[in-house]
N, C-alpha and C. Protein backbone atom coordinates (compact mmCIF):
# COMPACT_ATOMS: atom_id res chain seq x y z
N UNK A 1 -14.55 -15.50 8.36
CA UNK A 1 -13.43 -14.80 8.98
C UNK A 1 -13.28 -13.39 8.42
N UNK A 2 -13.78 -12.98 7.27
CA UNK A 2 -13.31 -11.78 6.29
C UNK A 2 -14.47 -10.91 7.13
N UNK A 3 -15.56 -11.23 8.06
CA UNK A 3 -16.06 -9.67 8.27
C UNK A 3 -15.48 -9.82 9.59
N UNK A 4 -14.80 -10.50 10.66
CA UNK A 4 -14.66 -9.63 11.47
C UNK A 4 -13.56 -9.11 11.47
N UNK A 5 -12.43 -9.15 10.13
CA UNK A 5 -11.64 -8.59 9.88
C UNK A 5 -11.84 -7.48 9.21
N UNK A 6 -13.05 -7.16 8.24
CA UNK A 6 -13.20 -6.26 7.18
C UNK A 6 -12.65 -4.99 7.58
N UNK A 7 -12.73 -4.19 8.44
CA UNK A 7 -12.42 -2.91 8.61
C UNK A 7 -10.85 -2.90 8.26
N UNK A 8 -10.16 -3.74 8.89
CA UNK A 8 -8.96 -3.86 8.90
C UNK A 8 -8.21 -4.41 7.31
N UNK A 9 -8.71 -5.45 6.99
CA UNK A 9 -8.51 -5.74 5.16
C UNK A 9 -8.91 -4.10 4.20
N UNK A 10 -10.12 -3.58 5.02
CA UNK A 10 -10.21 -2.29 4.08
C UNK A 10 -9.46 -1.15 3.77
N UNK A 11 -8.52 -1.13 5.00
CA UNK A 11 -7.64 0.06 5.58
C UNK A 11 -6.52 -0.48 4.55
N UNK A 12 -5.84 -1.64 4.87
CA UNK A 12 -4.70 -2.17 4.10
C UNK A 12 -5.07 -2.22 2.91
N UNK A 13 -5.83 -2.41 2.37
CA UNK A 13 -6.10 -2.39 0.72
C UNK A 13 -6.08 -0.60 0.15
N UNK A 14 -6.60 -0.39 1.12
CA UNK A 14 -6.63 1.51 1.12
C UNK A 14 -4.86 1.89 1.02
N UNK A 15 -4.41 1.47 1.78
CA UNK A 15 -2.77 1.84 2.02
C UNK A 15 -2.24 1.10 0.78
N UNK A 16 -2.62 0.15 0.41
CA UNK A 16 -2.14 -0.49 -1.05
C UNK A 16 -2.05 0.53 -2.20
N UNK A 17 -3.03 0.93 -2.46
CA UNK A 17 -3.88 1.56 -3.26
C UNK A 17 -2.49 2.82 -3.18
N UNK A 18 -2.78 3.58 -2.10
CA UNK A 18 -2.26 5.03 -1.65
C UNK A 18 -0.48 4.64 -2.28
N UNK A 19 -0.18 3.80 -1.62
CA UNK A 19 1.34 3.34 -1.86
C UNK A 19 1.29 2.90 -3.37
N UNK A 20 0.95 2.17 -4.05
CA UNK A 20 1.00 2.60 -5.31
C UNK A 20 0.96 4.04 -5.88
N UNK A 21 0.27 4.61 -5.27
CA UNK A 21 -0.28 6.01 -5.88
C UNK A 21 1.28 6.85 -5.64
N UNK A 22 1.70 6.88 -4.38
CA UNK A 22 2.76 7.72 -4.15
C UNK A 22 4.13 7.17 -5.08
N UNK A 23 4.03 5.75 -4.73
CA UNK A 23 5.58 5.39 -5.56
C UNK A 23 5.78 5.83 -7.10
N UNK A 24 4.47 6.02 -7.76
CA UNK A 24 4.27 6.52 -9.23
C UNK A 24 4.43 8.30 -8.82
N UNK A 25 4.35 8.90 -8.12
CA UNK A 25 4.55 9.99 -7.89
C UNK A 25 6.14 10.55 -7.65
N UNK A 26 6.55 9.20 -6.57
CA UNK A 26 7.69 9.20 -5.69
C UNK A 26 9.19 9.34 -7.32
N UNK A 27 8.76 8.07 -8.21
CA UNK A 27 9.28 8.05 -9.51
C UNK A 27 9.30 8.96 -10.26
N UNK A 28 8.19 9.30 -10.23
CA UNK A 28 8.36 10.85 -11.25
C UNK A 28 9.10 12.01 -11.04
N UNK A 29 9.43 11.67 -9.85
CA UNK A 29 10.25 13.23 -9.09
C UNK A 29 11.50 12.88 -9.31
N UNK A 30 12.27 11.47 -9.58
CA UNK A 30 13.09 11.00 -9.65
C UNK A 30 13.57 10.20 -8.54
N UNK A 31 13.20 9.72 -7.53
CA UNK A 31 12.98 9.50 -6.08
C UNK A 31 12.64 7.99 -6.33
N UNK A 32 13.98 7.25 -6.95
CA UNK A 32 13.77 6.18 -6.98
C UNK A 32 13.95 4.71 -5.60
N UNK A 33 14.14 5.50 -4.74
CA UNK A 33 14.72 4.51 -3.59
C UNK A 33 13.87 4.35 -2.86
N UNK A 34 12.62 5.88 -2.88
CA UNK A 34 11.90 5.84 -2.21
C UNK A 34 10.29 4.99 -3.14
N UNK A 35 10.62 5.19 -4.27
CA UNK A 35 9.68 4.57 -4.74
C UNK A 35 9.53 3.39 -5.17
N UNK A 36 10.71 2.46 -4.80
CA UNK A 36 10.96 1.31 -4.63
C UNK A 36 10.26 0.76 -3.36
N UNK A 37 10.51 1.19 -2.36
CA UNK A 37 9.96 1.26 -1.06
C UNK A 37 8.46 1.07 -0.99
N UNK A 38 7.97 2.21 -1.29
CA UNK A 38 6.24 2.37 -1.57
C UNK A 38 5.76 1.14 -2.20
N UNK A 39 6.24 0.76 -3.89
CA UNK A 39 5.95 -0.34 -3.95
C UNK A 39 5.87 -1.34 -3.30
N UNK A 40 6.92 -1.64 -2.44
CA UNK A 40 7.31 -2.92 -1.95
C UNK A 40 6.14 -2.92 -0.69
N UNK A 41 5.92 -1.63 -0.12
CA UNK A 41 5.03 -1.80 0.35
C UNK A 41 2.89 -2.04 0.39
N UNK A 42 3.05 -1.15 -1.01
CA UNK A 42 1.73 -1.60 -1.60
C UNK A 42 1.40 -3.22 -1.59
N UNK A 43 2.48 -3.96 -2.21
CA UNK A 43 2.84 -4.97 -2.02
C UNK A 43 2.54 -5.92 -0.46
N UNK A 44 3.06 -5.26 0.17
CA UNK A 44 2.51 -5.61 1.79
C UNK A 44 1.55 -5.36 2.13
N UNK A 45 0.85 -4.32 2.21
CA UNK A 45 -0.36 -4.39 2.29
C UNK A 45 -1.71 -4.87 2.32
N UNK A 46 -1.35 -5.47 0.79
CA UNK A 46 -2.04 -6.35 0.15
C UNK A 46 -2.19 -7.57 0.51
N UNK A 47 -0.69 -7.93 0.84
CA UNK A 47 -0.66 -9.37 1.39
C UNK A 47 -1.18 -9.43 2.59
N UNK A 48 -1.42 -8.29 3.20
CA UNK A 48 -1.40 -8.64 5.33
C UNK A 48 -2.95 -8.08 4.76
N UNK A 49 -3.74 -7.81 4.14
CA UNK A 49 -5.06 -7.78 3.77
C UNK A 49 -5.76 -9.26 3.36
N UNK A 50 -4.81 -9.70 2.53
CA UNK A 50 -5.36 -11.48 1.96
C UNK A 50 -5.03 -11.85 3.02
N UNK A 51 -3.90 -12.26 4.03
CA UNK A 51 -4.25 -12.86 5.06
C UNK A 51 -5.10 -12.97 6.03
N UNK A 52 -5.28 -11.49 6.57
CA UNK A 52 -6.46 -11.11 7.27
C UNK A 52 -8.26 -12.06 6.89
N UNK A 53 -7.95 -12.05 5.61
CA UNK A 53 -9.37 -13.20 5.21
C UNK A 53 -9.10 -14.43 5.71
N UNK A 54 -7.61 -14.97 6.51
CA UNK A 54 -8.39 -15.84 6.99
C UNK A 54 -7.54 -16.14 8.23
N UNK A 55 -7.41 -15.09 9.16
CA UNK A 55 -7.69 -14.54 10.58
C UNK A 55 -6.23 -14.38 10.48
N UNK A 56 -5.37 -14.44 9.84
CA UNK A 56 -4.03 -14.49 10.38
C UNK A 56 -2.91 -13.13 10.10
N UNK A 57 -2.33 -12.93 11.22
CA UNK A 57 -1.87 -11.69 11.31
C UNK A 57 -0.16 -12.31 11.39
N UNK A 58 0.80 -11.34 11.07
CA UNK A 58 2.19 -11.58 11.40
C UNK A 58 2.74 -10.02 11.89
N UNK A 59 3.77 -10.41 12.77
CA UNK A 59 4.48 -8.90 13.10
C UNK A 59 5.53 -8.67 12.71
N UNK A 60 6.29 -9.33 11.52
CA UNK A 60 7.15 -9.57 10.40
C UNK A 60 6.72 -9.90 9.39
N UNK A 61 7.78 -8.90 8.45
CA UNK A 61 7.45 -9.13 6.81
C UNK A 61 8.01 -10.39 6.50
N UNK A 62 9.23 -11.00 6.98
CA UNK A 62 9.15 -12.50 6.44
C UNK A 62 8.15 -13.09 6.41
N UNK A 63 7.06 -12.97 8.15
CA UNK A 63 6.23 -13.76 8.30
C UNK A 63 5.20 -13.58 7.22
N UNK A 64 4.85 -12.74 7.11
CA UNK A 64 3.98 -12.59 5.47
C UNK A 64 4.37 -13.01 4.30
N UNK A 65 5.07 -13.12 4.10
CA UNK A 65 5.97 -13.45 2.52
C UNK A 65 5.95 -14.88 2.66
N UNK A 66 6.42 -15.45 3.91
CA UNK A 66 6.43 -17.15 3.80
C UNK A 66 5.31 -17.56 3.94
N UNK A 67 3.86 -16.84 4.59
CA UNK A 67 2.56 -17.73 4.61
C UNK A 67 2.01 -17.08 3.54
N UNK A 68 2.12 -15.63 2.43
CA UNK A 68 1.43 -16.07 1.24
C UNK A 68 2.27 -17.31 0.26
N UNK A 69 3.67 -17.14 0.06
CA UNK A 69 3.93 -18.37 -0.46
C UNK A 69 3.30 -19.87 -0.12
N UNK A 70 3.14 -19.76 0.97
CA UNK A 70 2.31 -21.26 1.61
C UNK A 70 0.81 -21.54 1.66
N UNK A 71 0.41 -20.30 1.98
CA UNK A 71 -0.96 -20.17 1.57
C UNK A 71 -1.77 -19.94 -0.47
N UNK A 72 -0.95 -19.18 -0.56
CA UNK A 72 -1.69 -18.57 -1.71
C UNK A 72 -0.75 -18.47 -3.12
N UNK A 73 0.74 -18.87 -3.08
CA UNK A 73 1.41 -19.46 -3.92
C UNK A 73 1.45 -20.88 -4.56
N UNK A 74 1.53 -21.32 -3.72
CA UNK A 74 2.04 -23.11 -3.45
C UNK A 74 0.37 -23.83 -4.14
N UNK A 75 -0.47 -23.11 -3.46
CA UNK A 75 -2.11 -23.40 -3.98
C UNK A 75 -2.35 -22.95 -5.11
N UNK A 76 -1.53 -22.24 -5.82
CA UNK A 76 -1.99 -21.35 -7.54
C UNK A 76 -3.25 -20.65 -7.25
N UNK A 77 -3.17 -20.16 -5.99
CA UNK A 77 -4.05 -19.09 -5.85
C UNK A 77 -3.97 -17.43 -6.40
N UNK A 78 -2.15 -17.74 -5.81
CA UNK A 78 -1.38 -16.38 -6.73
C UNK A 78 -0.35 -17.28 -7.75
N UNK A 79 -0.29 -16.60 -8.63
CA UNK A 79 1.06 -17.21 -9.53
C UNK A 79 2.28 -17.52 -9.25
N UNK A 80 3.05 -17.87 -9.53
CA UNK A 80 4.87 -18.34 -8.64
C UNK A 80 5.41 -16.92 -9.25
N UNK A 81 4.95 -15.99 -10.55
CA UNK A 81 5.23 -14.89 -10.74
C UNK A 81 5.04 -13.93 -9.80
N UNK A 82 3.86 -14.00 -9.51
CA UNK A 82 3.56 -12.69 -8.31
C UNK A 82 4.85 -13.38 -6.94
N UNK A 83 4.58 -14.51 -6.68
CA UNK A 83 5.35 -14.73 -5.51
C UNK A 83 6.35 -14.31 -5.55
N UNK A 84 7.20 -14.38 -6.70
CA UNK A 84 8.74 -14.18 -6.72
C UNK A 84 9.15 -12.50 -7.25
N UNK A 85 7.95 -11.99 -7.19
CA UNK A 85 7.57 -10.39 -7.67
C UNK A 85 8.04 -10.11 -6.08
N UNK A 86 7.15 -10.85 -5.48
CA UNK A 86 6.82 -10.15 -4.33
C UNK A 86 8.28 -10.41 -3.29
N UNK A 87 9.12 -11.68 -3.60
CA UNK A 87 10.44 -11.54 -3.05
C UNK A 87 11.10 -10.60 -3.77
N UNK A 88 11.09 -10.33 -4.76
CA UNK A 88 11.79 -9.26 -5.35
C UNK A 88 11.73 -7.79 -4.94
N UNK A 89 10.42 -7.43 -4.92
CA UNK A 89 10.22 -6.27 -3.94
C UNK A 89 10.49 -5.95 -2.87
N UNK A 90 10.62 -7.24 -1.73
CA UNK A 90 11.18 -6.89 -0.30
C UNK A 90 12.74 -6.83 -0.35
N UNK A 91 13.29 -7.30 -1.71
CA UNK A 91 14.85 -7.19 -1.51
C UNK A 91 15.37 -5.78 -1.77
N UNK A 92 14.19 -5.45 -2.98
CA UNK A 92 14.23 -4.11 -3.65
C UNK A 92 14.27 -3.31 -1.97
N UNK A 93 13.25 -3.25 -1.12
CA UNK A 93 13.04 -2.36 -0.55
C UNK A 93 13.84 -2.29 0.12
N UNK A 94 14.68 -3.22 0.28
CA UNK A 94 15.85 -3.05 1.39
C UNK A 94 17.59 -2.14 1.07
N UNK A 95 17.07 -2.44 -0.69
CA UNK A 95 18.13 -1.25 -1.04
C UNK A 95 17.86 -0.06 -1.13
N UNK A 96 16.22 0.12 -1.01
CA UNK A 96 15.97 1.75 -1.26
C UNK A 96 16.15 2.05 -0.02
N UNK A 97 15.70 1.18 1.22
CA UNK A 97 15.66 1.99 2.16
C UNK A 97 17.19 1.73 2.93
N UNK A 98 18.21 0.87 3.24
CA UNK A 98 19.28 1.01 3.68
C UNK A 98 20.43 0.32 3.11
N UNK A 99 20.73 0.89 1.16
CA UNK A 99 21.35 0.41 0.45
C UNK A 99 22.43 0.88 0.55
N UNK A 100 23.11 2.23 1.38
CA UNK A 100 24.12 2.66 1.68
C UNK A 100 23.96 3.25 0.23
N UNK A 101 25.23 2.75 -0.65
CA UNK A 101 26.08 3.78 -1.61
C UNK A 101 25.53 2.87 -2.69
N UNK A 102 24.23 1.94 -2.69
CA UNK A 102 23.57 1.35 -4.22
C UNK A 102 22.30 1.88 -3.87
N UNK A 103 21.87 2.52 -5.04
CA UNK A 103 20.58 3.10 -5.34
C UNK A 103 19.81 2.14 -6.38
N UNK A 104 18.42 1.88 -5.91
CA UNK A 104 16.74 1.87 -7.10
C UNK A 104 17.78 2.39 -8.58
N UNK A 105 17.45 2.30 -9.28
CA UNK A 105 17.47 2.92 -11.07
C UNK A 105 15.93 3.07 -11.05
N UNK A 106 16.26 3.87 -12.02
CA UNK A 106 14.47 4.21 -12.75
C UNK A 106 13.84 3.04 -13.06
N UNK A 107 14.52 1.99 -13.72
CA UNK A 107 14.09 0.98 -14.56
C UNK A 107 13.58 0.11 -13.31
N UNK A 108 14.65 -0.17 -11.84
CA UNK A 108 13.66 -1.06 -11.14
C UNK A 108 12.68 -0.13 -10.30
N UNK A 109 12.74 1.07 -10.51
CA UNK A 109 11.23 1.44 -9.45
C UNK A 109 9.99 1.05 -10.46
N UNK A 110 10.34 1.49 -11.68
CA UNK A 110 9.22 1.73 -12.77
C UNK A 110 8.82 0.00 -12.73
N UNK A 111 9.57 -0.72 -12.96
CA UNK A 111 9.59 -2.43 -12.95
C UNK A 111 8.66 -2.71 -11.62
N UNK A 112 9.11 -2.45 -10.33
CA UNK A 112 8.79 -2.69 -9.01
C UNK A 112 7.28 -2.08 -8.72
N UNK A 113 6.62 -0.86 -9.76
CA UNK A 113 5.55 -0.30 -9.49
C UNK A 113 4.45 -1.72 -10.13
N UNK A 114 5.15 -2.20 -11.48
CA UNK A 114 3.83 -2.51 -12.74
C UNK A 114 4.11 -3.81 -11.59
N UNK A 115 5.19 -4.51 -10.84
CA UNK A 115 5.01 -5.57 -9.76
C UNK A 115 4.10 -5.10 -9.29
N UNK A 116 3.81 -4.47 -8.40
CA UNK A 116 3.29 -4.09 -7.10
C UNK A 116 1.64 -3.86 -7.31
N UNK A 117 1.28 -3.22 -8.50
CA UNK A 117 0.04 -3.24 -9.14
C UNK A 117 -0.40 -4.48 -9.33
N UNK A 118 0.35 -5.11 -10.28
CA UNK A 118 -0.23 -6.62 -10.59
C UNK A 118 -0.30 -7.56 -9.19
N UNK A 119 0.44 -7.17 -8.75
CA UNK A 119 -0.06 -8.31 -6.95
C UNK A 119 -1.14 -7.91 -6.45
N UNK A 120 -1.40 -6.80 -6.43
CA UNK A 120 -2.87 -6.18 -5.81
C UNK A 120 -4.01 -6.22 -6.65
N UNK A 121 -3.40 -6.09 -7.95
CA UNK A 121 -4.87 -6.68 -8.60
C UNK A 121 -4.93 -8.61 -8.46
N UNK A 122 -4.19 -8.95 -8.18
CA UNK A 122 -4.39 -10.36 -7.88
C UNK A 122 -5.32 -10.57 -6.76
N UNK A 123 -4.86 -9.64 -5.89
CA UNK A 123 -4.91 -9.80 -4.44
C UNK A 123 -6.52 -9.39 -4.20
N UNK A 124 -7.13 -8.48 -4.71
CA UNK A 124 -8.23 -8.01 -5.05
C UNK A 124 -9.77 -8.76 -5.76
N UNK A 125 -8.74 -9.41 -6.63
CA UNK A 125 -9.13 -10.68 -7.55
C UNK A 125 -10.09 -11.60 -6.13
N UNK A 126 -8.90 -12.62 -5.81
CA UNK A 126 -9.42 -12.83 -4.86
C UNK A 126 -10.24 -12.70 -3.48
N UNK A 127 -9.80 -11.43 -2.89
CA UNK A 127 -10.92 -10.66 -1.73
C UNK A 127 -12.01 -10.80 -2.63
N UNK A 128 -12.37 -10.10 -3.65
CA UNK A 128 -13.74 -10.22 -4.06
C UNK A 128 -14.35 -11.30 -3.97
N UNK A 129 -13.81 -12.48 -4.59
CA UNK A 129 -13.89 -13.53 -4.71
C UNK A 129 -15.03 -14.22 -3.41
N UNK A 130 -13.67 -14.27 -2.56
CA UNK A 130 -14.32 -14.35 -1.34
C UNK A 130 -15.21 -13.63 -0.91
N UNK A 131 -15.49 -12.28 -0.88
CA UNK A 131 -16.95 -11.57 -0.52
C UNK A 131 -17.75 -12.09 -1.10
N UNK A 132 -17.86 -12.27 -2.22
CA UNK A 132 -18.53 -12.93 -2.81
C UNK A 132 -19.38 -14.14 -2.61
N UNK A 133 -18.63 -15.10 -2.62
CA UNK A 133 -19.17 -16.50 -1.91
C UNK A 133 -20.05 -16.02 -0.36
N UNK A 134 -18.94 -15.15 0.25
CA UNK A 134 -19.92 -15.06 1.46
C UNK A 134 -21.14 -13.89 1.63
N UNK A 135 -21.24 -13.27 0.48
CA UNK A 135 -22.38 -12.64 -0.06
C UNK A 135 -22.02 -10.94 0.92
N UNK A 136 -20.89 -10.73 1.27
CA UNK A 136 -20.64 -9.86 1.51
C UNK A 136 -20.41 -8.60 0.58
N UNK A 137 -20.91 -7.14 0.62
CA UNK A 137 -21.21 -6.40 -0.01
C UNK A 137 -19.72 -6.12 -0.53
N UNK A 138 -19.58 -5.68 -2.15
CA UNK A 138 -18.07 -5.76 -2.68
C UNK A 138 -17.57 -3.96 -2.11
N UNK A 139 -18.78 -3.47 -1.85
CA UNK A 139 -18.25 -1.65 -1.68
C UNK A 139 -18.97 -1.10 -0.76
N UNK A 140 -19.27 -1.81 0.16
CA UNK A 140 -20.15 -1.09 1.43
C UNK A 140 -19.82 0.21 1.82
């Protein structure tokens, strides 16, 4: 299932990557609401990339959040840490992006980034994994 998705797992892992990159940027400027956000979305990314390995798409972020918990939580494929990282981040993102008059702090963007990293290196963990077995090239 992972190559006739590959282009598409590559792009989202790319946007992972990028969204980490900006929310550490987004933080430094002091731009914590927005870099709450980025995370949360690196975070997504990642996940709608691991799903993609095995054909399944959602057009909601619940729907992602409840089939990696079901898929790739529940199996100790990802940790119950990353899982509950990763609910943490979509709650996060919902205050950066329409928290009204509560703002991100430094402490949860900076918190929400070293999340958002560690899910994607999980997440990565595994894609390889899987290329792997199916002898698919890790950096074509």
């Amino acid at each position: 299932m992972i190559s006739q998705y590959f282009e598409e797992i590559k792009a989202n892992l790319e946007r992972a990557e990028q969204s980490v990159h900006a929310a550490k940027e987004l933080a430094g400027k002091g731009y914590y609401d927005f870099a709450g956000s980025r995370a949360y979305y690196a975070a997504f990314y990642a996940a709608t990339a691991l799903l993609l390995t095995e054909g399944i798409g959602f057009s909601k972020h619940s729907g992602v959040i409840s089939s990696i918990h079901k898929r790739f939580v529940r199996t100790e494929k990802l940790s119950k840490e990353q899982g509950k990282n990763l609910n943490w981040l979509f709650e996060l993102r919902s205050i950066g992006d329409y928290g009204g008059i509560v703002h991100v702090s430094e402490e949860q963007a900076e918190k929400a980034i070293c999340f958002a990293e560690n899910f994607l290196k999980g997440v990565n963990r595994l894609i390889g994994n899987i290329q792997f077995q199916l002898g698919i090239p890790l950096n074509p």
